[in-house]
C-alpha atoms as a PDB file:
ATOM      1  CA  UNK A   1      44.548 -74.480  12.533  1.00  0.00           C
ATOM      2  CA  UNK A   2      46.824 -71.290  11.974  1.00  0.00           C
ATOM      3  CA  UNK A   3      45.305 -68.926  10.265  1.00  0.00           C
ATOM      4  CA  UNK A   4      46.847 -68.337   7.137  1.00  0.00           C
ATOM      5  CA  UNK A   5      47.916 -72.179   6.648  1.00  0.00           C
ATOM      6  CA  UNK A   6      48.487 -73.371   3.033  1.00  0.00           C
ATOM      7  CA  UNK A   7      48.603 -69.961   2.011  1.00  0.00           C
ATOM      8  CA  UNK A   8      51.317 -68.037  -0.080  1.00  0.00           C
ATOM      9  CA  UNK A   9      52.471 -64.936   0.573  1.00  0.00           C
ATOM     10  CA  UNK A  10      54.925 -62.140  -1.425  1.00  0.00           C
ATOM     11  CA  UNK A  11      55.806 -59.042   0.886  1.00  0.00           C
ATOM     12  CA  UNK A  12      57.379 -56.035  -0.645  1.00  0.00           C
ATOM     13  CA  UNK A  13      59.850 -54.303   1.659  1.00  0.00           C
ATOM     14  CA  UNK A  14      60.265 -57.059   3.553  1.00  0.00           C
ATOM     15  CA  UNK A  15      64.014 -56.292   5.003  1.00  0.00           C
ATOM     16  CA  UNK A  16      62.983 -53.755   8.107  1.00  0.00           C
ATOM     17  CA  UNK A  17      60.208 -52.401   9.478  1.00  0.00           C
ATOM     18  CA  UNK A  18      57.092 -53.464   8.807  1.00  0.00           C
ATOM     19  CA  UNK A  19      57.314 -55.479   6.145  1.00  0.00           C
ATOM     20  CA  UNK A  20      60.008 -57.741   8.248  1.00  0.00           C
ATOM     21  CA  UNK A  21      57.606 -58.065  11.136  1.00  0.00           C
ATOM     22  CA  UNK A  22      54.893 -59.355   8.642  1.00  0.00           C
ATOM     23  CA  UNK A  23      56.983 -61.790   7.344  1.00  0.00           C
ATOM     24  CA  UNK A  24      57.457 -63.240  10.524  1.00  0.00           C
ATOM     25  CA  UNK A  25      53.832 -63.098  11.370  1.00  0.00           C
ATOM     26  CA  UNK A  26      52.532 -64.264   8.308  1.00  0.00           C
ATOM     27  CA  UNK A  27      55.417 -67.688   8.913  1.00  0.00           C
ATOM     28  CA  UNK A  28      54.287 -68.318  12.120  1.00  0.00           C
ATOM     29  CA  UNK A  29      50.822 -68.021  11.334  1.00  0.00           C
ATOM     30  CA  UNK A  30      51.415 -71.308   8.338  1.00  0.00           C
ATOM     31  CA  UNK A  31      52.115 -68.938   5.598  1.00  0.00           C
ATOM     32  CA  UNK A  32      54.575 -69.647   2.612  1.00  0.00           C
ATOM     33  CA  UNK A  33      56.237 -66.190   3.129  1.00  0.00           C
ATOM     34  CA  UNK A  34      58.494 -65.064  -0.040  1.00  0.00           C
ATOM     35  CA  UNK A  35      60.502 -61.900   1.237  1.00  0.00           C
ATOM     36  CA  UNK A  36      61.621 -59.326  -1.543  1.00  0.00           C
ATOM     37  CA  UNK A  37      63.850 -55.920  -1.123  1.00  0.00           C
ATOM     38  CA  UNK A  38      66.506 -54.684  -2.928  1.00  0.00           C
ATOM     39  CA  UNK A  39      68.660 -54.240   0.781  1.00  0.00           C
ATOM     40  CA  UNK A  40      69.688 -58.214   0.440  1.00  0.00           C
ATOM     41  CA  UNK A  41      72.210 -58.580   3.278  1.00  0.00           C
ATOM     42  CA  UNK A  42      69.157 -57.492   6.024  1.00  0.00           C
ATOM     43  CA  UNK A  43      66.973 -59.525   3.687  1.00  0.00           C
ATOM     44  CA  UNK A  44      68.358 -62.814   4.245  1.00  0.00           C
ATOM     45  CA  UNK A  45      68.882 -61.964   7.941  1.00  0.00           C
ATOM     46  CA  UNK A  46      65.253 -61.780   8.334  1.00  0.00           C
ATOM     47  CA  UNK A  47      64.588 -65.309   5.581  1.00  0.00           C
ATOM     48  CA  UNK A  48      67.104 -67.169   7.369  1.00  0.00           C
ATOM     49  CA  UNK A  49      65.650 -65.960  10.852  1.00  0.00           C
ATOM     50  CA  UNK A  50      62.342 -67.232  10.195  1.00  0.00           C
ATOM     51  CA  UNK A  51      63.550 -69.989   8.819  1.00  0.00           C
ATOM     52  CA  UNK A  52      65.112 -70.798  11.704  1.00  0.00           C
ATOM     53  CA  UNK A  53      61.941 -71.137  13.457  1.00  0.00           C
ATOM     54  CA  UNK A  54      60.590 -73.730  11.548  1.00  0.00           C
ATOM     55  CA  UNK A  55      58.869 -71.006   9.249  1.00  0.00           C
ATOM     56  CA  UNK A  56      58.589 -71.573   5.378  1.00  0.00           C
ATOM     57  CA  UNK A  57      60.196 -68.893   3.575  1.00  0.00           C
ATOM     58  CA  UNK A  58      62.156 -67.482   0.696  1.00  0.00           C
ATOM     59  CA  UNK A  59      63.549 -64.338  -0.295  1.00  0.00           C
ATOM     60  CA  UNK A  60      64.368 -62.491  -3.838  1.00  0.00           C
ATOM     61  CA  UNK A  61      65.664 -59.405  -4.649  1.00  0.00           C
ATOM     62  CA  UNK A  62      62.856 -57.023  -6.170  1.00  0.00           C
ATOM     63  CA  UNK A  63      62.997 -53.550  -7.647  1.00  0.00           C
ATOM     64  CA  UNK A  64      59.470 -52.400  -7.148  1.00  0.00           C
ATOM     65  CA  UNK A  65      59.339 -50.267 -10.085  1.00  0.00           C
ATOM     66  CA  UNK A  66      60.660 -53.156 -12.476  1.00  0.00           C
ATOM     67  CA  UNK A  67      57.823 -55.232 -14.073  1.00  0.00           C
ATOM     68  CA  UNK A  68      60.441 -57.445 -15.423  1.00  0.00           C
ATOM     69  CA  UNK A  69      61.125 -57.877 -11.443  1.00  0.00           C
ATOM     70  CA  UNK A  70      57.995 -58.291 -10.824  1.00  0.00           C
ATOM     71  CA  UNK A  71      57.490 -60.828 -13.259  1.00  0.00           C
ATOM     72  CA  UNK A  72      60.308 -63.032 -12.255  1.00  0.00           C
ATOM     73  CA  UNK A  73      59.150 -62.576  -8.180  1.00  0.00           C
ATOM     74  CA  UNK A  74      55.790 -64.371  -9.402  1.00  0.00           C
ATOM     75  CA  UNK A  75      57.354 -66.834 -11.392  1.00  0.00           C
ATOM     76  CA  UNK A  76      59.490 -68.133  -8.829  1.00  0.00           C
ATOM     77  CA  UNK A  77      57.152 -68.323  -6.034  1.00  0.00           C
ATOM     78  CA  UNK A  78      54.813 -70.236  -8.416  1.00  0.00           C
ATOM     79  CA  UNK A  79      57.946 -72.549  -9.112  1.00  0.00           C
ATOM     80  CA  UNK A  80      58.286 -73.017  -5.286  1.00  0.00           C
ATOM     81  CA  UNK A  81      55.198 -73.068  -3.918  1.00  0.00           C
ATOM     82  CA  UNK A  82      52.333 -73.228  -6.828  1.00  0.00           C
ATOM     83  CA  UNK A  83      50.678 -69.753  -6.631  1.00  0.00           C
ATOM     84  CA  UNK A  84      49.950 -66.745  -4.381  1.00  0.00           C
ATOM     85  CA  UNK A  85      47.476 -65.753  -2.108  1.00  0.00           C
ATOM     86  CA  UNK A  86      48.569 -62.954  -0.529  1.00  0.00           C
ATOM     87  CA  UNK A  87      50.449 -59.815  -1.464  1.00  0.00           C
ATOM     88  CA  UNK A  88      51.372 -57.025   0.859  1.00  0.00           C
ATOM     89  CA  UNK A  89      52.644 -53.955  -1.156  1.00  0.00           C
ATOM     90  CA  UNK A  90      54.164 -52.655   1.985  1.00  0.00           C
ATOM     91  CA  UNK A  91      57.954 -51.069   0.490  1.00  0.00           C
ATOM     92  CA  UNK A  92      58.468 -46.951   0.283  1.00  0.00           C
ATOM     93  CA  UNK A  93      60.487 -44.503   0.386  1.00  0.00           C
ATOM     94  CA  UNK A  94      60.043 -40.900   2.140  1.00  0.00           C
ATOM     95  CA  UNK A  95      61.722 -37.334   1.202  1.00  0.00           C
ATOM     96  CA  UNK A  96      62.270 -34.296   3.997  1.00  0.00           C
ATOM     97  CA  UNK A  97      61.770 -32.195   1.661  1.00  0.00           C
ATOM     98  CA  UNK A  98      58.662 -29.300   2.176  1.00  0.00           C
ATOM     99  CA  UNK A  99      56.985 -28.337  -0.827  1.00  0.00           C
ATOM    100  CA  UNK A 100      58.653 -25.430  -1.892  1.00  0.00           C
ATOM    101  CA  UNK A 101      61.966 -27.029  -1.239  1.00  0.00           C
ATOM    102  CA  UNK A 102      61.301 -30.229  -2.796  1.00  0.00           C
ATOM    103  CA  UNK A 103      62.521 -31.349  -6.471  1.00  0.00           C
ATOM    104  CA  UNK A 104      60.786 -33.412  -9.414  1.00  0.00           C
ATOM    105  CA  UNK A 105      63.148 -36.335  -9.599  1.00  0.00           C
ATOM    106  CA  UNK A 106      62.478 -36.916  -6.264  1.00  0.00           C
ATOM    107  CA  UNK A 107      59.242 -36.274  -6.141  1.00  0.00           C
ATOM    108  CA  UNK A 108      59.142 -38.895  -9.325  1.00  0.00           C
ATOM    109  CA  UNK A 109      60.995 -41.456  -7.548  1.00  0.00           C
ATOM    110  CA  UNK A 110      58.517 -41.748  -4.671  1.00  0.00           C
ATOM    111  CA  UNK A 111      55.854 -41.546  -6.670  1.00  0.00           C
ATOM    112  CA  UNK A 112      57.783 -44.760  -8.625  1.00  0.00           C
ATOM    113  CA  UNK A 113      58.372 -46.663  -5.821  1.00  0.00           C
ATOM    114  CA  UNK A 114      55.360 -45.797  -2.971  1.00  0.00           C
ATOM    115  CA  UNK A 115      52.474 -46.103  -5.507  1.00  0.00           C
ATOM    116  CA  UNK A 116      53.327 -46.990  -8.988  1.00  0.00           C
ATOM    117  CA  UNK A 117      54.918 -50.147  -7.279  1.00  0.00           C
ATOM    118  CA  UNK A 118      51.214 -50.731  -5.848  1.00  0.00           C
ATOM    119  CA  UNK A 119      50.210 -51.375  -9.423  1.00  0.00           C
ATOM    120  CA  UNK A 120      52.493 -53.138 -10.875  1.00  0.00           C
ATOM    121  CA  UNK A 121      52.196 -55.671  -7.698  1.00  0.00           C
ATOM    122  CA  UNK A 122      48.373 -55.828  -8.273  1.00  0.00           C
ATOM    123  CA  UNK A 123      48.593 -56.358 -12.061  1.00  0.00           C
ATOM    124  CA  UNK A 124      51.736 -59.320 -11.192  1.00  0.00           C
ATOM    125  CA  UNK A 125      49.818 -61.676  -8.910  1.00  0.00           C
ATOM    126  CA  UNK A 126      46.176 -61.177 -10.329  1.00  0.00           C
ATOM    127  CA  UNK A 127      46.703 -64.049 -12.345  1.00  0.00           C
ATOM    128  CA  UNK A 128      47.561 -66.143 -10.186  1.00  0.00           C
ATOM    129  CA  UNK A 129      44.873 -64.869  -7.502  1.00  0.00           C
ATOM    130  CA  UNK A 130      42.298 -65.541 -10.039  1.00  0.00           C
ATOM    131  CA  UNK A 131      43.030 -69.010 -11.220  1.00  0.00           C
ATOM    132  CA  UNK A 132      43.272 -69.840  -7.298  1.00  0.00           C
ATOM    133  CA  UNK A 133      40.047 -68.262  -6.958  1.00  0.00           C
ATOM    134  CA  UNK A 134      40.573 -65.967  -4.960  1.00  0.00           C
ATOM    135  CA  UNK A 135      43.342 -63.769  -2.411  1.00  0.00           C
ATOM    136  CA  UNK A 136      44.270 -60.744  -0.360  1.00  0.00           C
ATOM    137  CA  UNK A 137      45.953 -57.778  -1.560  1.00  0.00           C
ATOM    138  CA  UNK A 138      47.110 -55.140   0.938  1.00  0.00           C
ATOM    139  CA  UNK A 139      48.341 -51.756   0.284  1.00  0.00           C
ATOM    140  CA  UNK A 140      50.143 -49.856   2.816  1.00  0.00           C
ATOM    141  CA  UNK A 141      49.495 -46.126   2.774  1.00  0.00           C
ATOM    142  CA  UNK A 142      49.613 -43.852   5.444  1.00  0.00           C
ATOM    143  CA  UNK A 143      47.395 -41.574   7.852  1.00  0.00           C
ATOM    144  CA  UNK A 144      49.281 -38.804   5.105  1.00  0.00           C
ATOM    145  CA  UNK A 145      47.451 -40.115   2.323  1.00  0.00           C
ATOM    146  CA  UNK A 146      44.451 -39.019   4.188  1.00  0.00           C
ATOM    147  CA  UNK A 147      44.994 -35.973   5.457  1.00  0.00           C
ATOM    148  CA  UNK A 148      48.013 -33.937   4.477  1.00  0.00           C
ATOM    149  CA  UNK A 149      50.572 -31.850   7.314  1.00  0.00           C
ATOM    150  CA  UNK A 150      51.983 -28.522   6.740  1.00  0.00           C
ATOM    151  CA  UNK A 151      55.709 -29.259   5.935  1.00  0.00           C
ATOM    152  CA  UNK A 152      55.325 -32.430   4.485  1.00  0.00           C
ATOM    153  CA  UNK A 153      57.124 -34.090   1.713  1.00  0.00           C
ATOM    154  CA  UNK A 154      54.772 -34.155  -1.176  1.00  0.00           C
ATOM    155  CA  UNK A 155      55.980 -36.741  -3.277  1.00  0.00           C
ATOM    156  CA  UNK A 156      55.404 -38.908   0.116  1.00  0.00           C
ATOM    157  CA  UNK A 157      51.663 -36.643   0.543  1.00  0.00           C
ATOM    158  CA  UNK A 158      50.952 -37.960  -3.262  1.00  0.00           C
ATOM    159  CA  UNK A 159      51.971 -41.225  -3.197  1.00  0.00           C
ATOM    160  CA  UNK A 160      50.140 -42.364  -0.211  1.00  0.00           C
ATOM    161  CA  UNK A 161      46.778 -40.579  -0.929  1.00  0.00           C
ATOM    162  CA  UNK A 162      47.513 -42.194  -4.824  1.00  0.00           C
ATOM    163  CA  UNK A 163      47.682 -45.828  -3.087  1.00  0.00           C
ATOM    164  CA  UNK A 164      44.304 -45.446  -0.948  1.00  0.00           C
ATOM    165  CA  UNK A 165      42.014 -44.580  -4.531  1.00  0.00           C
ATOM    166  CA  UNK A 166      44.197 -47.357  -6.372  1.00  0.00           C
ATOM    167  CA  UNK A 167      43.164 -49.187  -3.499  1.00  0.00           C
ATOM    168  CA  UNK A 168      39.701 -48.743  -4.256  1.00  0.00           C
ATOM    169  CA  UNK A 169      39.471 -49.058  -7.976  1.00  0.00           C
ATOM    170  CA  UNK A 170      41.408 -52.777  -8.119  1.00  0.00           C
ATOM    171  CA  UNK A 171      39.014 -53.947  -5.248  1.00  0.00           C
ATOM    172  CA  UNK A 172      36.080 -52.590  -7.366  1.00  0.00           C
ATOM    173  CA  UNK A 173      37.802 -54.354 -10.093  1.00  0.00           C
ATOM    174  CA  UNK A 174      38.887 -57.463  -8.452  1.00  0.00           C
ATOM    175  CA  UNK A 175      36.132 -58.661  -6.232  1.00  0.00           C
ATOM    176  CA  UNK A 176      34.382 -60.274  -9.140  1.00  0.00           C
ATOM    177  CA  UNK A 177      37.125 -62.792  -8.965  1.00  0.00           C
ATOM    178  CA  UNK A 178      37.308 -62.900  -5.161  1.00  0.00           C
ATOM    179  CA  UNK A 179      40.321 -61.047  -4.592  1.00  0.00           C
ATOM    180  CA  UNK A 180      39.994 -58.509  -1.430  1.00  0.00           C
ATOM    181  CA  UNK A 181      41.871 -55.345  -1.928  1.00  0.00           C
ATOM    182  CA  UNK A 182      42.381 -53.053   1.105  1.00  0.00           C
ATOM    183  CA  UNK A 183      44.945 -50.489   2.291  1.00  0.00           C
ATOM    184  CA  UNK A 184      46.217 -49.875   5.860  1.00  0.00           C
ATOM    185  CA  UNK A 185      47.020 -46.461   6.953  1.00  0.00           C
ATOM    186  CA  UNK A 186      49.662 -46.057  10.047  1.00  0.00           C
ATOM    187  CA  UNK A 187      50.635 -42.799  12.084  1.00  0.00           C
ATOM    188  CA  UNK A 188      53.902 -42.376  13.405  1.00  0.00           C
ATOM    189  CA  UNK A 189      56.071 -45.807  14.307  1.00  0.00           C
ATOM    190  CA  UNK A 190      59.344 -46.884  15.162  1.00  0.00           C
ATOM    191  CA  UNK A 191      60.657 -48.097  11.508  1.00  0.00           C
ATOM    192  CA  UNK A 192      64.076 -47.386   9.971  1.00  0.00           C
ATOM    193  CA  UNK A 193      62.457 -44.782   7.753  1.00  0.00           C
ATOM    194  CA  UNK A 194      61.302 -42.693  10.888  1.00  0.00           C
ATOM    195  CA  UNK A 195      64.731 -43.311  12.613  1.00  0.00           C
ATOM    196  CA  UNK A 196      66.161 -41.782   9.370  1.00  0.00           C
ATOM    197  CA  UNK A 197      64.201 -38.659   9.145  1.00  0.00           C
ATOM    198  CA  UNK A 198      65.740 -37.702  12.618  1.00  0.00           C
ATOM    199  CA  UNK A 199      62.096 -38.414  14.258  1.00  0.00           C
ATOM    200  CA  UNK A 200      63.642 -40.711  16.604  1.00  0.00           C
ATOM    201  CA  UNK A 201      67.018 -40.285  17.596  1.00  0.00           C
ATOM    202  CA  UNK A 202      66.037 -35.812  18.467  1.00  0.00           C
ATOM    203  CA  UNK A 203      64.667 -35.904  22.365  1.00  0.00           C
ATOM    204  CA  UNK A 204      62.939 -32.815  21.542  1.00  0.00           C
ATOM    205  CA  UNK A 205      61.523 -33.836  18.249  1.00  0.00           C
ATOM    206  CA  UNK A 206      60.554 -36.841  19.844  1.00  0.00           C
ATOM    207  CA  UNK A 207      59.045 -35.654  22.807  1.00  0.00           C
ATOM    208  CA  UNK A 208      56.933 -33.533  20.758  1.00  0.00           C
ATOM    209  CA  UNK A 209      55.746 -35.987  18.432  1.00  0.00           C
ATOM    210  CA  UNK A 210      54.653 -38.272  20.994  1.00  0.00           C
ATOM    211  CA  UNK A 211      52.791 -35.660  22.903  1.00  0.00           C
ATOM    212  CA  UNK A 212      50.461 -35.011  19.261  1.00  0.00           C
ATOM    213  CA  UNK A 213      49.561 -38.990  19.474  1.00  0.00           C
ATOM    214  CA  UNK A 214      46.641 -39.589  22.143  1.00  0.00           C
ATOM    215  CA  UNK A 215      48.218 -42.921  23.000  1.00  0.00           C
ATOM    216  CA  UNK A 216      51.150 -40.777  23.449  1.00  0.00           C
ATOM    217  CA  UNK A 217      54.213 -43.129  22.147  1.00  0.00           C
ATOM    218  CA  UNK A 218      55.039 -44.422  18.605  1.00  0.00           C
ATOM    219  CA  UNK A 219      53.968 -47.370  17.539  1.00  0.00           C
ATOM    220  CA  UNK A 220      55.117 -50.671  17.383  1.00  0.00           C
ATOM    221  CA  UNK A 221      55.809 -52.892  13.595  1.00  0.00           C
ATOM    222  CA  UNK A 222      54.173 -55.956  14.899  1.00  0.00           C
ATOM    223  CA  UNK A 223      51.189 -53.470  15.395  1.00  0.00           C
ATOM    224  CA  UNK A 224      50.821 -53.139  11.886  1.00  0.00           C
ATOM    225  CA  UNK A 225      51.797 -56.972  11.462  1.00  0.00           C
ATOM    226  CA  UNK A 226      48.404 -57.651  12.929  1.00  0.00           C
ATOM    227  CA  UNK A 227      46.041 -56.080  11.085  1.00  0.00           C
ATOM    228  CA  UNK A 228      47.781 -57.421   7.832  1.00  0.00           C
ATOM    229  CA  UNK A 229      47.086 -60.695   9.551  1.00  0.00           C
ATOM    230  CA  UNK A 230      43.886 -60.011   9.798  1.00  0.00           C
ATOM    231  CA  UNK A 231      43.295 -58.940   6.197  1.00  0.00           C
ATOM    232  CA  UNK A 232      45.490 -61.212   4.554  1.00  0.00           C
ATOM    233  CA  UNK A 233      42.990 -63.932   6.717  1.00  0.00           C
ATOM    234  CA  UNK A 234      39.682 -65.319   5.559  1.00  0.00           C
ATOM    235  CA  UNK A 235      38.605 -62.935   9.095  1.00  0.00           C
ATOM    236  CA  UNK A 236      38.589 -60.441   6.608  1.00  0.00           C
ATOM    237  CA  UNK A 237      36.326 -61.950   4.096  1.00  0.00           C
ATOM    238  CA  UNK A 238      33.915 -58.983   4.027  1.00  0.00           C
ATOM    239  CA  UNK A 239      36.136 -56.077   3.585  1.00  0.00           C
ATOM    240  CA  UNK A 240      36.591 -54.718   0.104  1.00  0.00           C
ATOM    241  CA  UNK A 241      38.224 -51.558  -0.322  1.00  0.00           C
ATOM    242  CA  UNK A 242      38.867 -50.587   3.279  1.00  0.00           C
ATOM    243  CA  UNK A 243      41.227 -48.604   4.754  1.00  0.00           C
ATOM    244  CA  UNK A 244      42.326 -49.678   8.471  1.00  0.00           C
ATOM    245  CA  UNK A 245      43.465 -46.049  10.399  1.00  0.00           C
ATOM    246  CA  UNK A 246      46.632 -46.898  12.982  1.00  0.00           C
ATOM    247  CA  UNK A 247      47.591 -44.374  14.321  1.00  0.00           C
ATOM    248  CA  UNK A 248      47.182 -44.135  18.199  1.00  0.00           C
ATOM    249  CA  UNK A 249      44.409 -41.502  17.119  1.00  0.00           C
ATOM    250  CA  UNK A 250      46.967 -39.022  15.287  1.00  0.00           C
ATOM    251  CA  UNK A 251      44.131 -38.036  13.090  1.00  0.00           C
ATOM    252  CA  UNK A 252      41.230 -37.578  15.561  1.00  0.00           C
ATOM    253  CA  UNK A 253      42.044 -34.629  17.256  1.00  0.00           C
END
């Protein structure tokens, strides 16, 4: 038996990066996978690819930061495929900007869309979660959110370190109904947002980066696809309010 068969899932971000490679994941593993972005050509590139593979899938356009969105995400996977299961609140946005240089609307924006979107998500499919009994909610954060870096954005800082204690107050919450809430925390992989903060394409940059990690190279998104597997699984079915670290090690040394 795969191991997420019969089971629904909504992924935020689901258009690049890692939320693409869990949709894929998730499809081949016997999820119901409803993809949501606002980017809707790369969107239905990545529907249409997995359904191409025999993988059961849909895909709706989502602003994260709309609760009317939100509402009308749930209400059509519902209509399609009777509930939800699983939601990965895996879309953000990042800023370049250091403190000093940075600016409120920005700083708001991320905020909006990297953490407030974390609650809305929660508060959308809770519903459903608890008349099914039960589900998985994962949060992506970051190895930022733990420990902040000199020069870093800090809308991006704020937002990730505001999704791992949201984290833990819905799965303090939400256990009673037996819905899991965890967060995942990567380092430094190779995702369209790192490719647009000049982290990949700069030799020198790059070189240096990779020489911080112990592993010494970026990561991979099907990395991260696999421990969402595993806590979007019933493997999981202990962990409530954990926060899964990788990195490569960024944050050991």
């Amino acid at each position: 038996m795969k191991r997420l068969e019969n089971k629904v899932a909504i992924i935020t971000g689901a258009a690049s990066g890692f939320g693409a490679a869990d949709a894929r994941l998730f499809a081949k593993e016997g999820a119901k996978v409803v993809l949501t972005d606002i980017d809707e050509e790369n969107l239905n590139q990545v529907t249409d690819g997995i359904t191409q593979e025999n993988g059961e899938a849909m895909c709706v356009i989502l602003d994260v930061t709309s609760p009317d969105d939100w509402q009308k995400v749930v209400n059509k996977t519902t209509a399609e495929f009777g509930g939800i299961d699983i939601l990965v609140n895996n879309a953000g946005i990042a800023s370049q900007a250091p403190f000093l240089e940075s600016n409120y609307e920005t700083y708001k924006k991320i905020i909006d869309v990297n953490l407030n979107s974390h609650y809305l998500g929660i508060m959308a499919v809770a519903p459903s979660m608890i008349e099914r009994k039960g589900g998985s909610i994962i949060n992506m954060s970051s190895t930022v959110g733990m420990v902040a870096l000199p020069g870093g954005d800090p809308g991006y800082t704020t937002s990730k370190g505001g999704s791992r204690a949201l984290t833990k107050q819905a799965a303090a919450e939400l256990i009673g109904f037996n819905i899991r809430v965890n967060s995942i925390h990567p380092g430094l992989f190779k995702t369209a947002m790192t490719k647009n903060q000049g982290l990949l394409d700069n030799p020198e940059i790059y070189s240096q980066l990779t020489q911080a990690i112990p592993i010494k190279r970026f990561g991979e998104p099907e990395e991260i696809a696999n421990v969402a597997l595993f806590l979007a699984s019933d493997e999981s079915s202990y962990m409530v309010g954990s926060e899964l670290v990788v990195d490569g090690g960024l944050i050991v040394i």
